[in-house]
N, C-alpha and C. Protein backbone atom coordinates (compact mmCIF):
# COMPACT_ATOMS: atom_id res chain seq x y z
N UNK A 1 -62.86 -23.91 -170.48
CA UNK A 1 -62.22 -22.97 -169.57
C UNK A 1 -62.45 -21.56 -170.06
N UNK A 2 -62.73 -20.68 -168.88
CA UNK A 2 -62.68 -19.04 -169.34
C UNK A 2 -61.39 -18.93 -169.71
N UNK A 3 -61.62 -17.46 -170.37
CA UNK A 3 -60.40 -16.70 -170.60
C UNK A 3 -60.23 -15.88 -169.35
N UNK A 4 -58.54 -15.34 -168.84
CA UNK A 4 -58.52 -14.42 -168.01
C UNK A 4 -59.01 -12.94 -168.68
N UNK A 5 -59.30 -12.17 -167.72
CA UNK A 5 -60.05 -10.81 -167.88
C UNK A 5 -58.46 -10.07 -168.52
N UNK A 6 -58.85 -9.29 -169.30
CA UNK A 6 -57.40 -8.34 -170.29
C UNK A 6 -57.04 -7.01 -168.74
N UNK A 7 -56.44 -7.23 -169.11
CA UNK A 7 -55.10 -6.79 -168.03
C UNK A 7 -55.27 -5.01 -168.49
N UNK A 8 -56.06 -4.27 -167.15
CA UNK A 8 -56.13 -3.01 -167.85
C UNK A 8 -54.76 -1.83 -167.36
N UNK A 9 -54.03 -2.40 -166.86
CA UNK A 9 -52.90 -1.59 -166.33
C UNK A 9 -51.82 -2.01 -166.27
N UNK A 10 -50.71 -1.35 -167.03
CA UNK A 10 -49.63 -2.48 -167.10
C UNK A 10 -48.22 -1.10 -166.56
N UNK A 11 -47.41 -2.15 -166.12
CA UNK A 11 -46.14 -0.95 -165.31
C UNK A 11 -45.24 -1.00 -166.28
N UNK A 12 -44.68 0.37 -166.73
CA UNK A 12 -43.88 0.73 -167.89
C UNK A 12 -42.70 1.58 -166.95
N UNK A 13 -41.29 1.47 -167.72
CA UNK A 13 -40.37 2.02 -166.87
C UNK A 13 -40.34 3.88 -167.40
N UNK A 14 -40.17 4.70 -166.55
CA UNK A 14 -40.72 6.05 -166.77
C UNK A 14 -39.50 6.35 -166.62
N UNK A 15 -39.60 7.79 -166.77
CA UNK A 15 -38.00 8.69 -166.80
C UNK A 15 -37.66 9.18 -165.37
N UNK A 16 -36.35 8.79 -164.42
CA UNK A 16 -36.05 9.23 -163.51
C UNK A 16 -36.83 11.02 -163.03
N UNK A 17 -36.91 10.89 -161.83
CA UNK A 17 -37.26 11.87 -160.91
C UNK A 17 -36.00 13.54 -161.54
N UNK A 18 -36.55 14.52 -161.48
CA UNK A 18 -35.12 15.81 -162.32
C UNK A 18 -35.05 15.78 -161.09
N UNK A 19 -33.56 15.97 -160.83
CA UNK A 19 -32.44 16.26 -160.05
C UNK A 19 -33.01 17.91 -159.75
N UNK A 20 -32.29 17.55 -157.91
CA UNK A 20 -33.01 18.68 -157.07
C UNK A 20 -31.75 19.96 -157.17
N UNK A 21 -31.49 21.28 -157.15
CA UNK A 21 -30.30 21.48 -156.71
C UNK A 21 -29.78 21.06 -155.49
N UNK A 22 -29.81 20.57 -154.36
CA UNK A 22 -29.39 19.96 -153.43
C UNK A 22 -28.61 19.01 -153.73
N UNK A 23 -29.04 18.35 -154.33
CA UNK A 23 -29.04 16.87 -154.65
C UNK A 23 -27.62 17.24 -156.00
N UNK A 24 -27.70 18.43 -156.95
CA UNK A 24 -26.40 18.78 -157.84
C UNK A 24 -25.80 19.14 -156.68
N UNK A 25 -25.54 19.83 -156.02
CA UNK A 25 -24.67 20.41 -155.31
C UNK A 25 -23.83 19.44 -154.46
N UNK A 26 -24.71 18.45 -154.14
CA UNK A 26 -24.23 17.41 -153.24
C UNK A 26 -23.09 16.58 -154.10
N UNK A 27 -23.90 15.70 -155.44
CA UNK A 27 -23.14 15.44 -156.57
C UNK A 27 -21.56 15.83 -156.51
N UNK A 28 -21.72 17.67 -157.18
CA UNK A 28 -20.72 18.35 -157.17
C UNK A 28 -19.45 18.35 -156.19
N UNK A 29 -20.26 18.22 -154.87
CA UNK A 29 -18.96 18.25 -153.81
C UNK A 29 -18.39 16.84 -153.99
N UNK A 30 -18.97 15.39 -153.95
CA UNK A 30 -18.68 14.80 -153.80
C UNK A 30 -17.31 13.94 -154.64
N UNK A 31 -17.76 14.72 -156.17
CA UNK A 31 -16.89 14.31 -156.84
C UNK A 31 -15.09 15.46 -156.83
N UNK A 32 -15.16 16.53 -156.16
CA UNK A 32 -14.12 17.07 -156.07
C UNK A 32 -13.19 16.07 -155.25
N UNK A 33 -11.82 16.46 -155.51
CA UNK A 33 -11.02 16.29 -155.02
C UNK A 33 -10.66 16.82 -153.51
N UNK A 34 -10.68 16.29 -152.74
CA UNK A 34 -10.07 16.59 -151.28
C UNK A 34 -8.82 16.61 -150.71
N UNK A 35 -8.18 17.55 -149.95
CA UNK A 35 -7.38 17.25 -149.49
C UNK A 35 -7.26 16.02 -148.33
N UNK A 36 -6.20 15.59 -148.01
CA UNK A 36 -6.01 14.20 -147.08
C UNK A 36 -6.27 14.80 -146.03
N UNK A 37 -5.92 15.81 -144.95
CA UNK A 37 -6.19 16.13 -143.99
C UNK A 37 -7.63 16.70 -143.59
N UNK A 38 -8.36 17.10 -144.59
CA UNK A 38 -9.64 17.47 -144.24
C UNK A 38 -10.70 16.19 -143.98
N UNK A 39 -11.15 16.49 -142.79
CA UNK A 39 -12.21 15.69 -142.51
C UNK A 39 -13.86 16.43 -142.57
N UNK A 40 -14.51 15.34 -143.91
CA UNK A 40 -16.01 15.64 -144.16
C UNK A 40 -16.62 14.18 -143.93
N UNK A 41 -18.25 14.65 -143.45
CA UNK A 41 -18.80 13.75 -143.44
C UNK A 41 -19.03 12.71 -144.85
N UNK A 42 -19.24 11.85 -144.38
CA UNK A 42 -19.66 11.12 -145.79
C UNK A 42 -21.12 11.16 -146.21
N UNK A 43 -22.04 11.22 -145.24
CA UNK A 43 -23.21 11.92 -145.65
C UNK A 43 -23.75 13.10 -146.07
N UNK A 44 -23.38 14.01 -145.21
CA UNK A 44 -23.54 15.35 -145.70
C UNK A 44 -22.38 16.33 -146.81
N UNK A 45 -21.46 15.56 -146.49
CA UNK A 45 -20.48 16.08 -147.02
C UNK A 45 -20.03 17.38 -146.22
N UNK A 46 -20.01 17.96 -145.16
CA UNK A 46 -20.06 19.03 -144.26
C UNK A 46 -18.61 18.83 -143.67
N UNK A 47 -18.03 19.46 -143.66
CA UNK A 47 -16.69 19.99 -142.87
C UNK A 47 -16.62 20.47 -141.25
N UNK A 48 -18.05 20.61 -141.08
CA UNK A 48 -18.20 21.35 -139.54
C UNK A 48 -18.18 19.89 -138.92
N UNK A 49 -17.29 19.72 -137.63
CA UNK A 49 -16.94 18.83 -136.65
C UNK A 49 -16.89 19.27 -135.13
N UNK A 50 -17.54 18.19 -134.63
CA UNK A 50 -17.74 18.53 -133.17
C UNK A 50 -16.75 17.72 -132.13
N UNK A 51 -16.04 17.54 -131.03
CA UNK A 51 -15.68 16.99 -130.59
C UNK A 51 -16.18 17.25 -129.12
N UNK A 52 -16.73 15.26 -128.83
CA UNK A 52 -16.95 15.05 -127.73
C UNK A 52 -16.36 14.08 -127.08
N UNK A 53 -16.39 14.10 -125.95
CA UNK A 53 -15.60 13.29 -124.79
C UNK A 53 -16.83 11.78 -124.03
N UNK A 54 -16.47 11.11 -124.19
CA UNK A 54 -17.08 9.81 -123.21
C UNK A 54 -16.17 9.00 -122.92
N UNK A 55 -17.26 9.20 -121.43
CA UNK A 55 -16.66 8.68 -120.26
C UNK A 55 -15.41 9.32 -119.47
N UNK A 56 -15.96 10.49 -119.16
CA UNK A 56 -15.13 11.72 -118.58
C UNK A 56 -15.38 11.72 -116.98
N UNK A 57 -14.37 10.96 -116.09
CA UNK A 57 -14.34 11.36 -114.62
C UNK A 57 -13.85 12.70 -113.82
N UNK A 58 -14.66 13.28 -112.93
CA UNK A 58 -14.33 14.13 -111.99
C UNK A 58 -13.30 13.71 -111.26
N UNK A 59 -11.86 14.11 -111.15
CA UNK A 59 -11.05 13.98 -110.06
C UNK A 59 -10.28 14.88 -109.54
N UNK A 60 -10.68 15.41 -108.32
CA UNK A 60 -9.97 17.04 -107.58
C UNK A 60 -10.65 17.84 -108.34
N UNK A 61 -12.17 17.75 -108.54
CA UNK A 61 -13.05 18.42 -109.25
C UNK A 61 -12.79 18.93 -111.21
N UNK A 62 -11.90 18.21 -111.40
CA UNK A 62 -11.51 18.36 -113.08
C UNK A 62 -11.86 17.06 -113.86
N UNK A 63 -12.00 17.26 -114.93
CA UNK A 63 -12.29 16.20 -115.82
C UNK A 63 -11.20 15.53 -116.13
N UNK A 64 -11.07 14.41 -116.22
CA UNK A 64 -10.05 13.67 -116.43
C UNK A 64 -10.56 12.38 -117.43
N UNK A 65 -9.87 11.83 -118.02
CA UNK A 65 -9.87 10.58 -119.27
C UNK A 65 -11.03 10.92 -120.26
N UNK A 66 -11.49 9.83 -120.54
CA UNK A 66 -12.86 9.69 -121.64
C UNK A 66 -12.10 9.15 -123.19
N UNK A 67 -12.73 8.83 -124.21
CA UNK A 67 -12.70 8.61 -124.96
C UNK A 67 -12.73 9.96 -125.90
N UNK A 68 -12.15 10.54 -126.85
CA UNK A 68 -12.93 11.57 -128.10
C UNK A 68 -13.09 10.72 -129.22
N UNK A 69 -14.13 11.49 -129.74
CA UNK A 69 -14.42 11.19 -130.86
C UNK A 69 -15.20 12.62 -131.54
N UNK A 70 -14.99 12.28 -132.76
CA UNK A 70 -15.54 13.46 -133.78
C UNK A 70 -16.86 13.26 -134.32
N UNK A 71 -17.41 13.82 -134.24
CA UNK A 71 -18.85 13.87 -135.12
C UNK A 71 -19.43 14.89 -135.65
N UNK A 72 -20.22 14.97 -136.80
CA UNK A 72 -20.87 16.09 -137.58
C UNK A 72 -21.64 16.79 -136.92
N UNK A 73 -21.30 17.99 -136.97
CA UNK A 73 -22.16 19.33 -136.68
C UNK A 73 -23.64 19.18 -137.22
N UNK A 74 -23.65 19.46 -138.70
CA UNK A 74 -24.95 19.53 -139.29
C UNK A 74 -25.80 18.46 -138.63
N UNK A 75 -25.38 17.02 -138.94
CA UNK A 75 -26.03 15.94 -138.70
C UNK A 75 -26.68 15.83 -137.13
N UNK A 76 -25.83 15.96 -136.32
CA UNK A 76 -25.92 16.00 -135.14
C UNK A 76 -26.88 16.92 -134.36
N UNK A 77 -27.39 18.46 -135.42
CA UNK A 77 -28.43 19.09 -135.30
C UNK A 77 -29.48 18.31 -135.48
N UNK A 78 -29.48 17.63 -136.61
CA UNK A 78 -30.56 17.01 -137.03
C UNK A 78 -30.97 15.93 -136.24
N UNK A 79 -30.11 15.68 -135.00
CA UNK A 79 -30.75 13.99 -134.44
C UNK A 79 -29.78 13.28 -134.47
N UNK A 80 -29.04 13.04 -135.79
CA UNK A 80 -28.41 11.88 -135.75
C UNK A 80 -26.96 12.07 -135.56
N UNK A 81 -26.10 11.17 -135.13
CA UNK A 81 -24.84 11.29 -134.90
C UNK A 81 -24.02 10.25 -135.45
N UNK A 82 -23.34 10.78 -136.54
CA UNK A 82 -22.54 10.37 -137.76
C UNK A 82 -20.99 10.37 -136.87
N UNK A 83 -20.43 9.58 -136.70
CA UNK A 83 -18.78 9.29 -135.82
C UNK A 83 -17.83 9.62 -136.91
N UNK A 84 -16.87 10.34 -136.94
CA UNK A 84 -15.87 10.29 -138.24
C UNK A 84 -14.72 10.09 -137.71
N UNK A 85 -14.18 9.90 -138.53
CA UNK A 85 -12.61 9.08 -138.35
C UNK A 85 -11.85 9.93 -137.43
C-alpha cells in the first residue's frame, strides 16, 4: 500500500477579528442599566420608535380601529421592521 501524500495545509485557531468601535459602543450600551419604562430595540439598541396602525377603517371619512404597534425607527429605515413590545 502507498502512503497518503503529507498534508500541506493544516487549520490552526487564530486570534479573534479587533473589535470595531461600533461594535464597543454597541457592547457599551447594552450592558448599561435601563430604566423599566424606556423602550429600545434589542437590535440596535435605538430608542427612536415609530407607531403604526393596521387595519385602519374609513368611517364618516375618519379613521377608525386598527391594531398599534411600535417599531424601530433606525431599523425600519433600513428595510427591516423590528415590532417592540
Amino acid at each position: 500500500m502507498s502512503k497518503p501524500p503529507p498534508r500541506r495545509f493544516a487549520v490552526i485557531d487564530g486570534t479573534p477579528a479587533p473589535e470595531t468601535p461600533v461594535e464597543g459602543t454597541l457592547k457599551r450600551l447594552r450592558k448599561q442599566p435601563r430604566p423599566p419604562s424606556l423602550v429600545r430595540c434589542p437590535h440596535c439598541t435605538s430608542a427612536a420608535v415609530l407607531e403604526i396602525k393596521i387595519g385602519v377603517e374609513l368611517r364618516n371619512g375618519k379613521p377608525r380601529g386598527g391594531q398599534k404597534q411600535l417599531i424601530c425607527a433606525p431599523c425600519f429605515a433600513r428595510g427591516e421592521t423590528r415590532i417592540l413590545y
